[in-house]
C-alpha atoms as a PDB file:
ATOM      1  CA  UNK A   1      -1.440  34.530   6.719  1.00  0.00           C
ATOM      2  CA  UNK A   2      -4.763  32.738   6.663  1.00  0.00           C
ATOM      3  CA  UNK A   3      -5.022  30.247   9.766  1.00  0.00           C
ATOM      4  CA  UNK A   4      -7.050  26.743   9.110  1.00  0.00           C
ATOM      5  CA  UNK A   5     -10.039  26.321  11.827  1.00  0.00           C
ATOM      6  CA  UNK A   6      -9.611  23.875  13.950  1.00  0.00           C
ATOM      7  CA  UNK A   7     -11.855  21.534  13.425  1.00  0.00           C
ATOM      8  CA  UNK A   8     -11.131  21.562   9.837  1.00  0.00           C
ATOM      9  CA  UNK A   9      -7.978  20.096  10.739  1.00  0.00           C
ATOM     10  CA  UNK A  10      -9.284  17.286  13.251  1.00  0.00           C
ATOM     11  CA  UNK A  11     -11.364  16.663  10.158  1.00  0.00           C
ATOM     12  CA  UNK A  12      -8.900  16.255   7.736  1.00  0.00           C
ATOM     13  CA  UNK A  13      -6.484  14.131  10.062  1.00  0.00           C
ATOM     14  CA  UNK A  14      -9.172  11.971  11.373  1.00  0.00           C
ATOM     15  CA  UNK A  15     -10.167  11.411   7.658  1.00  0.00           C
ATOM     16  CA  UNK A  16      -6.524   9.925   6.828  1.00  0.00           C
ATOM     17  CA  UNK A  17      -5.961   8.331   9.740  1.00  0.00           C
ATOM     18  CA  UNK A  18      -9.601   6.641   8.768  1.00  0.00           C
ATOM     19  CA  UNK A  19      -8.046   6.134   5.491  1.00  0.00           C
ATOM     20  CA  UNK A  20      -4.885   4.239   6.590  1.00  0.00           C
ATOM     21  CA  UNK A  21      -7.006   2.149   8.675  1.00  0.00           C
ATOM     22  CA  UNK A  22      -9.456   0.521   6.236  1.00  0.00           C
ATOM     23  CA  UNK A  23      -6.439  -0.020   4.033  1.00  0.00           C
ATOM     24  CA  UNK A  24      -4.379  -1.356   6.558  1.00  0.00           C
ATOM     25  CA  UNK A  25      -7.731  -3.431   7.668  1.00  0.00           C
ATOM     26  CA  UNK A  26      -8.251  -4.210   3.431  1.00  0.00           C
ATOM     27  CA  UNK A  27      -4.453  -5.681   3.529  1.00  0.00           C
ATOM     28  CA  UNK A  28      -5.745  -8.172   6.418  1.00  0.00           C
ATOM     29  CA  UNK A  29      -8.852  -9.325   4.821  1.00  0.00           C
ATOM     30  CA  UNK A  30      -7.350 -10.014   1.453  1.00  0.00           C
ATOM     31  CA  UNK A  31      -4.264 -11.863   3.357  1.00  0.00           C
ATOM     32  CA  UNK A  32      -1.257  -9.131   1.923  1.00  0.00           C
ATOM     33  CA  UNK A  33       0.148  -9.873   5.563  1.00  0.00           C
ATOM     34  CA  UNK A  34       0.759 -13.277   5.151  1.00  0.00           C
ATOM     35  CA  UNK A  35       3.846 -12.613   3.188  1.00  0.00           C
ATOM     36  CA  UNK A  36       4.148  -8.791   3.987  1.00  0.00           C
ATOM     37  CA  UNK A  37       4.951  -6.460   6.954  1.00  0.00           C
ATOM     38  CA  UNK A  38       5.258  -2.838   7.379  1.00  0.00           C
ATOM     39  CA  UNK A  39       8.836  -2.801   8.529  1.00  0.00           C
ATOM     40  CA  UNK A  40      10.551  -5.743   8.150  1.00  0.00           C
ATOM     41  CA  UNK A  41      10.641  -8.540   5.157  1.00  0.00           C
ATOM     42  CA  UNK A  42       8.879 -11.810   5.716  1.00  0.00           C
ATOM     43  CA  UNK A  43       8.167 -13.837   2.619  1.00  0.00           C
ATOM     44  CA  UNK A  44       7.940 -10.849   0.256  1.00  0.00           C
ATOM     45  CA  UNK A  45       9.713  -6.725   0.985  1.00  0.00           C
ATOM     46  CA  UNK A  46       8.766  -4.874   3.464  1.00  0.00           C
ATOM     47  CA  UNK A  47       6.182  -1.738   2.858  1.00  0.00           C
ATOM     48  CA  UNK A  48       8.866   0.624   3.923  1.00  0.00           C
ATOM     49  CA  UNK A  49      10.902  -0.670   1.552  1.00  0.00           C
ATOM     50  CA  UNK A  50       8.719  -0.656  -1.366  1.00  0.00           C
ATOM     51  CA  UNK A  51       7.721   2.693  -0.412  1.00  0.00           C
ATOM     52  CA  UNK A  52      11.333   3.819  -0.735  1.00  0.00           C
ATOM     53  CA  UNK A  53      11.870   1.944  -3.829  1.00  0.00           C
ATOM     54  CA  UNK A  54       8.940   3.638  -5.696  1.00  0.00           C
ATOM     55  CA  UNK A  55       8.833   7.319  -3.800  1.00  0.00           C
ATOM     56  CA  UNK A  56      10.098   8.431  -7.052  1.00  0.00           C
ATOM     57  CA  UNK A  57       7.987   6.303  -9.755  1.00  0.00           C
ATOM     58  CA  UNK A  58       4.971   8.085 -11.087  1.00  0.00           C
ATOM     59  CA  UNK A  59       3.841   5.473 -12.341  1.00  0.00           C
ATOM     60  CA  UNK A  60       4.429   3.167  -9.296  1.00  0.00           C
ATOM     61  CA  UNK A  61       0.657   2.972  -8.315  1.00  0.00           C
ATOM     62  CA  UNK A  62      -0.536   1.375 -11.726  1.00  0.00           C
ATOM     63  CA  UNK A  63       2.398  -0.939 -12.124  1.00  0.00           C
ATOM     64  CA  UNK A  64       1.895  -2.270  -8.656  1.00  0.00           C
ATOM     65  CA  UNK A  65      -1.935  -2.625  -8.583  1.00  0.00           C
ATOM     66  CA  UNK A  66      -1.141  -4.415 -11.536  1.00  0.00           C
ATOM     67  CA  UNK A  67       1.495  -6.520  -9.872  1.00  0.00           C
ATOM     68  CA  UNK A  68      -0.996  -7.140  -6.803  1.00  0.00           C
ATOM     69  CA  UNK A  69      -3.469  -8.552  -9.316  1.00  0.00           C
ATOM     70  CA  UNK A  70      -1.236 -10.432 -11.929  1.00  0.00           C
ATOM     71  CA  UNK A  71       1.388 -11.668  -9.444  1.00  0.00           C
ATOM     72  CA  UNK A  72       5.093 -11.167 -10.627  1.00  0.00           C
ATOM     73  CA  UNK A  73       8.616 -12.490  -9.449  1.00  0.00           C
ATOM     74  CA  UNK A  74      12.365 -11.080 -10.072  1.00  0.00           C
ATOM     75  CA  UNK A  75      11.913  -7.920  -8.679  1.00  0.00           C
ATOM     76  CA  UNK A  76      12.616  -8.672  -5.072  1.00  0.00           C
ATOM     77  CA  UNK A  77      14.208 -12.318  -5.550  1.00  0.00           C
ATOM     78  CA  UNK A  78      13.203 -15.914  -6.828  1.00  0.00           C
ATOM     79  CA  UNK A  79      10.382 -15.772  -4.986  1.00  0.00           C
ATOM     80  CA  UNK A  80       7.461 -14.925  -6.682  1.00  0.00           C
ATOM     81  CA  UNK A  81       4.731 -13.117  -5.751  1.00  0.00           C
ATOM     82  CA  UNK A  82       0.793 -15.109  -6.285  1.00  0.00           C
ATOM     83  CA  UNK A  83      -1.964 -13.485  -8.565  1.00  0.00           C
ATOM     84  CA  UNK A  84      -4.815 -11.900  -6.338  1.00  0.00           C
ATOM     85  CA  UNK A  85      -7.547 -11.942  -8.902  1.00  0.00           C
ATOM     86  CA  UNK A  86      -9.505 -11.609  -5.725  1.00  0.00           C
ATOM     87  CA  UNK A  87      -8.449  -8.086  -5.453  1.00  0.00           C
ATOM     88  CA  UNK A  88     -10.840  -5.395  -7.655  1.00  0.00           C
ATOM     89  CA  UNK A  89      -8.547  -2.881  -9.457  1.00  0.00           C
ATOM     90  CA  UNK A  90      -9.864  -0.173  -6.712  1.00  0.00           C
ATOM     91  CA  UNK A  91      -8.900  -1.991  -4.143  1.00  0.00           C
ATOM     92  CA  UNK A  92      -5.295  -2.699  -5.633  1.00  0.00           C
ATOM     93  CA  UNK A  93      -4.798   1.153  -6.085  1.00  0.00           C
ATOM     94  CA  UNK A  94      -5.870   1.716  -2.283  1.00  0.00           C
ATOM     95  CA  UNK A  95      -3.668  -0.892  -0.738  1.00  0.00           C
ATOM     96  CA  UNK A  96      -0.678   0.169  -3.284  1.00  0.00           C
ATOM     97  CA  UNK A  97      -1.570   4.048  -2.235  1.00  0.00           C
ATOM     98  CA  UNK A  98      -1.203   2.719   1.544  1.00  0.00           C
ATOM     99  CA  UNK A  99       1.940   0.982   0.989  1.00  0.00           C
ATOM    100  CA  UNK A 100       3.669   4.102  -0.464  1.00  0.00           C
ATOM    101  CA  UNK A 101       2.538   5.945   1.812  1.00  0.00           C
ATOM    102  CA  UNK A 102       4.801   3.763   4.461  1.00  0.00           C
ATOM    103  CA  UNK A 103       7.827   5.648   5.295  1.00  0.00           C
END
């Protein structure tokens, strides 16, 4: 078996733990946690729960950086969800890849 250095490691786990801080700092600046938590539901689901709703949707990133730009309602309840046209379509993608990733 062919052991991993070390530092390659540190490397790699620093890098995604970089990673889920600038998206968790992205959801801040464009105001996601105003209606949105990690763990429990405020105005809209909570990211663990989206992230188990989805874990099996290969499509889920598109259709929810879509949702995060174009705003949607009826999944969740009555309550809908705003457009962000604020939000680029990379930056969608990256907070939708962090919210998955929320288990």
């Amino acid at each position: 078996m062919k052991r991993i250095p070390t530092l390659v490691v540190a490397i790699a786990l620093a890098s995604a733990a970089g990673t889920a801080a600038a998206s968790a700092d992205l959801a801040k600046a464009k105001n996601c946690v105003a209606c949105h938590a990690v763990d429990r539901k405020l105005i809209g689901p909570a990211y663990k729960d989206v992230a188990k709703k989805y874990a099996n949707d290969r499509e889920a990133v598109a259709k929810l950086a879509k949702k995060v730009r174009d705003g949607g309602v009826g999944v969740w309840g009555q309550i809908p969800m705003p457009a962000n046209p604020q939000v680029s379509a990379d930056e969608a993608s990256a907070l939708v890849k962090w919210v998955l990733s929320q288990k």
